[in-house]
N, C-alpha and C. Protein backbone atom coordinates (compact mmCIF):
# COMPACT_ATOMS: atom_id res chain seq x y z
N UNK A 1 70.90 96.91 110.13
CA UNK A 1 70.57 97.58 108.88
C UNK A 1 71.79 97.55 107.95
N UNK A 2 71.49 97.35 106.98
CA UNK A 2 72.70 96.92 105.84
C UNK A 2 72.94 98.44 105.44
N UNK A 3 74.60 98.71 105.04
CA UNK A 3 74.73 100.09 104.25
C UNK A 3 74.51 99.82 103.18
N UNK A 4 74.21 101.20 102.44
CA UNK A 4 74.24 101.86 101.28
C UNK A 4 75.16 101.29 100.02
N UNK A 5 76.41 101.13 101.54
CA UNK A 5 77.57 101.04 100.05
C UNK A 5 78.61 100.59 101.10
N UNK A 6 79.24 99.16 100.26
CA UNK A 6 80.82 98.53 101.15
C UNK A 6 81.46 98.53 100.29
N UNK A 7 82.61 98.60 100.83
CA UNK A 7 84.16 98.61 99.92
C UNK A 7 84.23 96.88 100.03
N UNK A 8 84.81 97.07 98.96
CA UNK A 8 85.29 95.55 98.39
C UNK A 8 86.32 95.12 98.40
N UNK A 9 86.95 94.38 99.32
CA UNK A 9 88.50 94.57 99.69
C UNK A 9 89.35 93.75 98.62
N UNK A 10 88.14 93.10 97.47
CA UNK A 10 89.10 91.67 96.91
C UNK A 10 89.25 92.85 95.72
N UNK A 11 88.73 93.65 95.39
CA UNK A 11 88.92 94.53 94.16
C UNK A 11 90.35 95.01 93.94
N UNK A 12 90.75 95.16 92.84
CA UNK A 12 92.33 95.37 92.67
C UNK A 12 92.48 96.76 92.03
N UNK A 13 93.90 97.33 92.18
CA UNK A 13 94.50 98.40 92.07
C UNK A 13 94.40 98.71 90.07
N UNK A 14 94.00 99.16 89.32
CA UNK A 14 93.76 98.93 88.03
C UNK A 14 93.95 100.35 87.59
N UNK A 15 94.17 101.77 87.90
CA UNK A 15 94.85 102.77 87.02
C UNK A 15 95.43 103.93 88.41
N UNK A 16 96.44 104.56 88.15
CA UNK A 16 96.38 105.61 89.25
C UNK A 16 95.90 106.57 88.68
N UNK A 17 95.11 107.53 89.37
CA UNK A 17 94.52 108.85 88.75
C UNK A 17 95.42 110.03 89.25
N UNK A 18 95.53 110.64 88.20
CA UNK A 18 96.68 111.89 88.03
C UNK A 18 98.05 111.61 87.93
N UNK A 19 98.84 111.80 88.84
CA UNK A 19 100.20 111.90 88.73
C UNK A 19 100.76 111.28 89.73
N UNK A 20 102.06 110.50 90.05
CA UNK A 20 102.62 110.33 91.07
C UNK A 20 103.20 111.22 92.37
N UNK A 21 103.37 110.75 93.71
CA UNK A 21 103.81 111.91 94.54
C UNK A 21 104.97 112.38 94.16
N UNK A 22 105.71 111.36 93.46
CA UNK A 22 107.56 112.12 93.34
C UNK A 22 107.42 112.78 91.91
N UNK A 23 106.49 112.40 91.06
CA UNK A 23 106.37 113.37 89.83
C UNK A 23 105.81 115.15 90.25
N UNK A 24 105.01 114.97 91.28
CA UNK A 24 104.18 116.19 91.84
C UNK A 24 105.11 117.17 93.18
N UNK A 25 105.94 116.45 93.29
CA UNK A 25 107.24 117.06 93.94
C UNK A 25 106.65 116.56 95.87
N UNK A 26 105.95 115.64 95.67
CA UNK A 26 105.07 115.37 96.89
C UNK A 26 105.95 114.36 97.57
N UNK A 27 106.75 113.63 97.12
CA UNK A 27 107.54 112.61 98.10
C UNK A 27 109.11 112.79 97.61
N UNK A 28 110.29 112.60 99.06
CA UNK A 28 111.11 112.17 98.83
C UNK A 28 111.95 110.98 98.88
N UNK A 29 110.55 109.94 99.57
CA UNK A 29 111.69 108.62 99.01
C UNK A 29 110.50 107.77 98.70
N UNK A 30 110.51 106.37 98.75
CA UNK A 30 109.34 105.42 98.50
C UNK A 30 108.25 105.31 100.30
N UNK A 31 109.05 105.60 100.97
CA UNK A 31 108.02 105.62 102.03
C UNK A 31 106.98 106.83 102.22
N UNK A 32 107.22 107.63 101.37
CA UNK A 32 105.97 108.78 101.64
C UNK A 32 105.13 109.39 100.54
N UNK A 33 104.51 108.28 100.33
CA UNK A 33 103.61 108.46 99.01
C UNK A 33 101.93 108.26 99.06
N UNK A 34 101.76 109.65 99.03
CA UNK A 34 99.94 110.00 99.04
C UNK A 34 99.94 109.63 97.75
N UNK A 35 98.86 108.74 97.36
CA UNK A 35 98.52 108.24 96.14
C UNK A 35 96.87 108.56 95.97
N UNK A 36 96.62 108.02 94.58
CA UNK A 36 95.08 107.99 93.97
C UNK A 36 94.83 107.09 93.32
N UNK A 37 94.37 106.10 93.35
CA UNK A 37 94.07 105.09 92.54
C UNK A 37 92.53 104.68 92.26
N UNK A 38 92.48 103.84 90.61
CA UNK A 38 90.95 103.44 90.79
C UNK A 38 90.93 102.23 90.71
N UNK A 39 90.00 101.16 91.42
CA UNK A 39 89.92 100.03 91.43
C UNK A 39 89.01 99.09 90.65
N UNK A 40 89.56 98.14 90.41
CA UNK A 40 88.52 97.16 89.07
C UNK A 40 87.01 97.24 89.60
N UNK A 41 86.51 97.70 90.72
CA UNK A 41 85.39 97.80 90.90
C UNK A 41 84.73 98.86 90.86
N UNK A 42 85.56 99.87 89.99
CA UNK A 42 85.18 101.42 89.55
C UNK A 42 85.47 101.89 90.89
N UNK A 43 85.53 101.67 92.71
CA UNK A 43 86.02 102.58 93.54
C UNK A 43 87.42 103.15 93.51
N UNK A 44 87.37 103.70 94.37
CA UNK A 44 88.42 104.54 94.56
C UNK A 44 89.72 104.80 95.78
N UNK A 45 90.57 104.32 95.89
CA UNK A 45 91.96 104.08 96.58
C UNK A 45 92.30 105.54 97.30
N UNK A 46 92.01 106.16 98.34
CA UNK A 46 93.03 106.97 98.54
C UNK A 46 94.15 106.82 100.13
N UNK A 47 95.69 107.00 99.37
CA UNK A 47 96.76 106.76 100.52
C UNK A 47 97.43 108.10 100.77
N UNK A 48 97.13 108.41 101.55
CA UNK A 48 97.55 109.67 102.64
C UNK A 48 97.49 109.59 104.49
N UNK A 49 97.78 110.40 104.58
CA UNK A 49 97.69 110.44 106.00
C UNK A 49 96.68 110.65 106.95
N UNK A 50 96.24 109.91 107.51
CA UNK A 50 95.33 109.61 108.22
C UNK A 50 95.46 110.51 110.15
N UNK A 51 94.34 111.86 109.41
CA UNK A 51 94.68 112.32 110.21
C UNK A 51 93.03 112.84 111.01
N UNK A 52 92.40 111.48 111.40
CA UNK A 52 91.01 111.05 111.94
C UNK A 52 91.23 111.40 113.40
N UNK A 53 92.29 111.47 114.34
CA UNK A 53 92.06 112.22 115.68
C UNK A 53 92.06 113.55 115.84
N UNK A 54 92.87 114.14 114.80
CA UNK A 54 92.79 115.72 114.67
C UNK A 54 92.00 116.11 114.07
N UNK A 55 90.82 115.65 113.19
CA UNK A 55 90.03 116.08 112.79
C UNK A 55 88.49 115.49 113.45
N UNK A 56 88.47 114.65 113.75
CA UNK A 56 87.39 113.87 114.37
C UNK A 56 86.41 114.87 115.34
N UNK A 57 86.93 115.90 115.89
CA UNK A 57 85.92 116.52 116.93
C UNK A 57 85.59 117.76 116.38
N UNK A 58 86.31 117.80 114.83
CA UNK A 58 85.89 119.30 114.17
C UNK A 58 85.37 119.07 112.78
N UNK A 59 84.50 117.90 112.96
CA UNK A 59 83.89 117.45 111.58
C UNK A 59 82.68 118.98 111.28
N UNK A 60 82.04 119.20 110.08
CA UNK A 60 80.92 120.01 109.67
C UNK A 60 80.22 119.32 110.10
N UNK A 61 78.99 119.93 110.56
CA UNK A 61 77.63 119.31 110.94
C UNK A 61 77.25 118.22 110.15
N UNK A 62 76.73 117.18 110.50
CA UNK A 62 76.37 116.31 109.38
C UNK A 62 76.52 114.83 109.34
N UNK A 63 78.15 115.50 109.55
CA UNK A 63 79.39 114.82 108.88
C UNK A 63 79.66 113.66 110.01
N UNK A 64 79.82 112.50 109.75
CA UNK A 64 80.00 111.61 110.95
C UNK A 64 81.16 110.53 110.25
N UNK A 65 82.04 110.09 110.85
CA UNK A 65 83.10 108.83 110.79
C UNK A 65 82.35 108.14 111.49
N UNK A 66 82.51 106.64 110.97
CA UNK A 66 81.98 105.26 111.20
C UNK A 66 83.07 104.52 111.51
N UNK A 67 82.98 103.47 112.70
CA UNK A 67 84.10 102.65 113.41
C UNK A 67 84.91 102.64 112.34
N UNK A 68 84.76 102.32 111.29
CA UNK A 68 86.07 101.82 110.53
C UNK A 68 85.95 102.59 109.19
N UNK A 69 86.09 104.09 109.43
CA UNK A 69 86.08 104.80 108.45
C UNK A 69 87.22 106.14 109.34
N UNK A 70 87.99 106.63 108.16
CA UNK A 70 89.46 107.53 108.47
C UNK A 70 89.38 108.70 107.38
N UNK A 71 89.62 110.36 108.58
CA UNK A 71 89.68 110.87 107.45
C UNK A 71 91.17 111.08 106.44
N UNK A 72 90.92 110.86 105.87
CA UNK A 72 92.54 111.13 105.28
C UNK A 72 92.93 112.64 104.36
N UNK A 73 94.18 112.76 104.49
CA UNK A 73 94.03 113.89 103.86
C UNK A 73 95.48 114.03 102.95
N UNK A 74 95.41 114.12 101.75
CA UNK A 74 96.11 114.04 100.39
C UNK A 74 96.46 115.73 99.99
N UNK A 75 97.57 115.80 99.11
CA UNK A 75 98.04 117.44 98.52
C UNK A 75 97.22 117.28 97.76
N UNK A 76 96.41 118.85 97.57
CA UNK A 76 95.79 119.12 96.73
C UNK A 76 96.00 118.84 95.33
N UNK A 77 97.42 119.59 95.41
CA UNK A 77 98.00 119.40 93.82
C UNK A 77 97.71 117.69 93.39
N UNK A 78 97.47 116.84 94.02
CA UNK A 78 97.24 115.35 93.78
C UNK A 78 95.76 115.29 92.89
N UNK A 79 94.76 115.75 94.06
CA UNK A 79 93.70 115.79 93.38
C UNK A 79 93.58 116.67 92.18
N UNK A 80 94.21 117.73 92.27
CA UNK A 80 93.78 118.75 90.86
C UNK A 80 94.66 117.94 89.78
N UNK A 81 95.35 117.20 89.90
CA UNK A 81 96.48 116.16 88.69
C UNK A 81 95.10 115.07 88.08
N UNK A 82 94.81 114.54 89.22
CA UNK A 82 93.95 113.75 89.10
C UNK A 82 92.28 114.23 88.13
N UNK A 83 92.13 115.06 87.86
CA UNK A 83 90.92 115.67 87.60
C UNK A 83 90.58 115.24 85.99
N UNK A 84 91.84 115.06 85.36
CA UNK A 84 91.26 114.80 83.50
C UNK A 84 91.03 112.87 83.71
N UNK A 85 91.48 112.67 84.46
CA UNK A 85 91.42 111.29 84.78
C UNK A 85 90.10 110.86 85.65
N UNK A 86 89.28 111.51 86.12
CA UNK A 86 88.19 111.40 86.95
C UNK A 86 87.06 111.91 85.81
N UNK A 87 85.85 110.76 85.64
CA UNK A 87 84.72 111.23 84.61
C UNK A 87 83.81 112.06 85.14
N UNK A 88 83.22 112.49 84.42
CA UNK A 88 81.86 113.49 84.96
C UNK A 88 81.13 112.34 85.44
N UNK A 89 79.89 112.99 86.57
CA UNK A 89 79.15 112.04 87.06
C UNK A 89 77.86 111.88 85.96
C-alpha cells in the first residue's frame, strides 16, 4: 500500500524558519545546531536531537513511528521564533 505522503530527498534547503540556534542562545559552537528549515518542495527540515528510544515506548495512543521515521525534539523557543514565518493552513 502506497503512503499518503513521502519526503523528497532531492528537494533543497530554500528558507530557515525563525531564527538561528546561536541567535536564540540555543548553540555554542557549529556542532550543535537544532534548526528549521523549509524546502523547495514546501516541506519541512527539522535538525534536533533524535531522541526516538526514549520516547518510543511512551508515544500517546494513536501515535505510531514507522521504520524510518524519528522523533526529534527541538527548543521551543525555535519553534515559537519560527511562527511569523510559518503560514496559516
Amino acid at each position: 500500500m502506497a503512503r499518503a505522503w513521502e519526503a523528497d530527498p532531492s528537494a533543497l534547503f530554500t528558507k530557515r524558519l525563525g531564527k538561528s540556534a546561536a541567535e536564540l542562545g540555543n548553540s555554542k559552537d557549529e556542532d550543535d545546531c537544532p534548526d528549521i528549515w523549509q524546502l523547495s518542495n514546501g516541506d519541512v527540515a527539522v535538525i534536533g536531537r533524535d531522541l526516538s528510544d526514549q520516547y518510543g515506548s511512551r508515544l500517546p495512543e494513536g501515535v505510531r513511528l514507522g521504520p524510518d521515521e524519528r522523533v526529534v525534539v527541538i527548543p521551543g523557543n525555535m519553534l515559537s521564533a519560527a511562527k511569523a514565518d510559518i503560514p496559516d493552513a
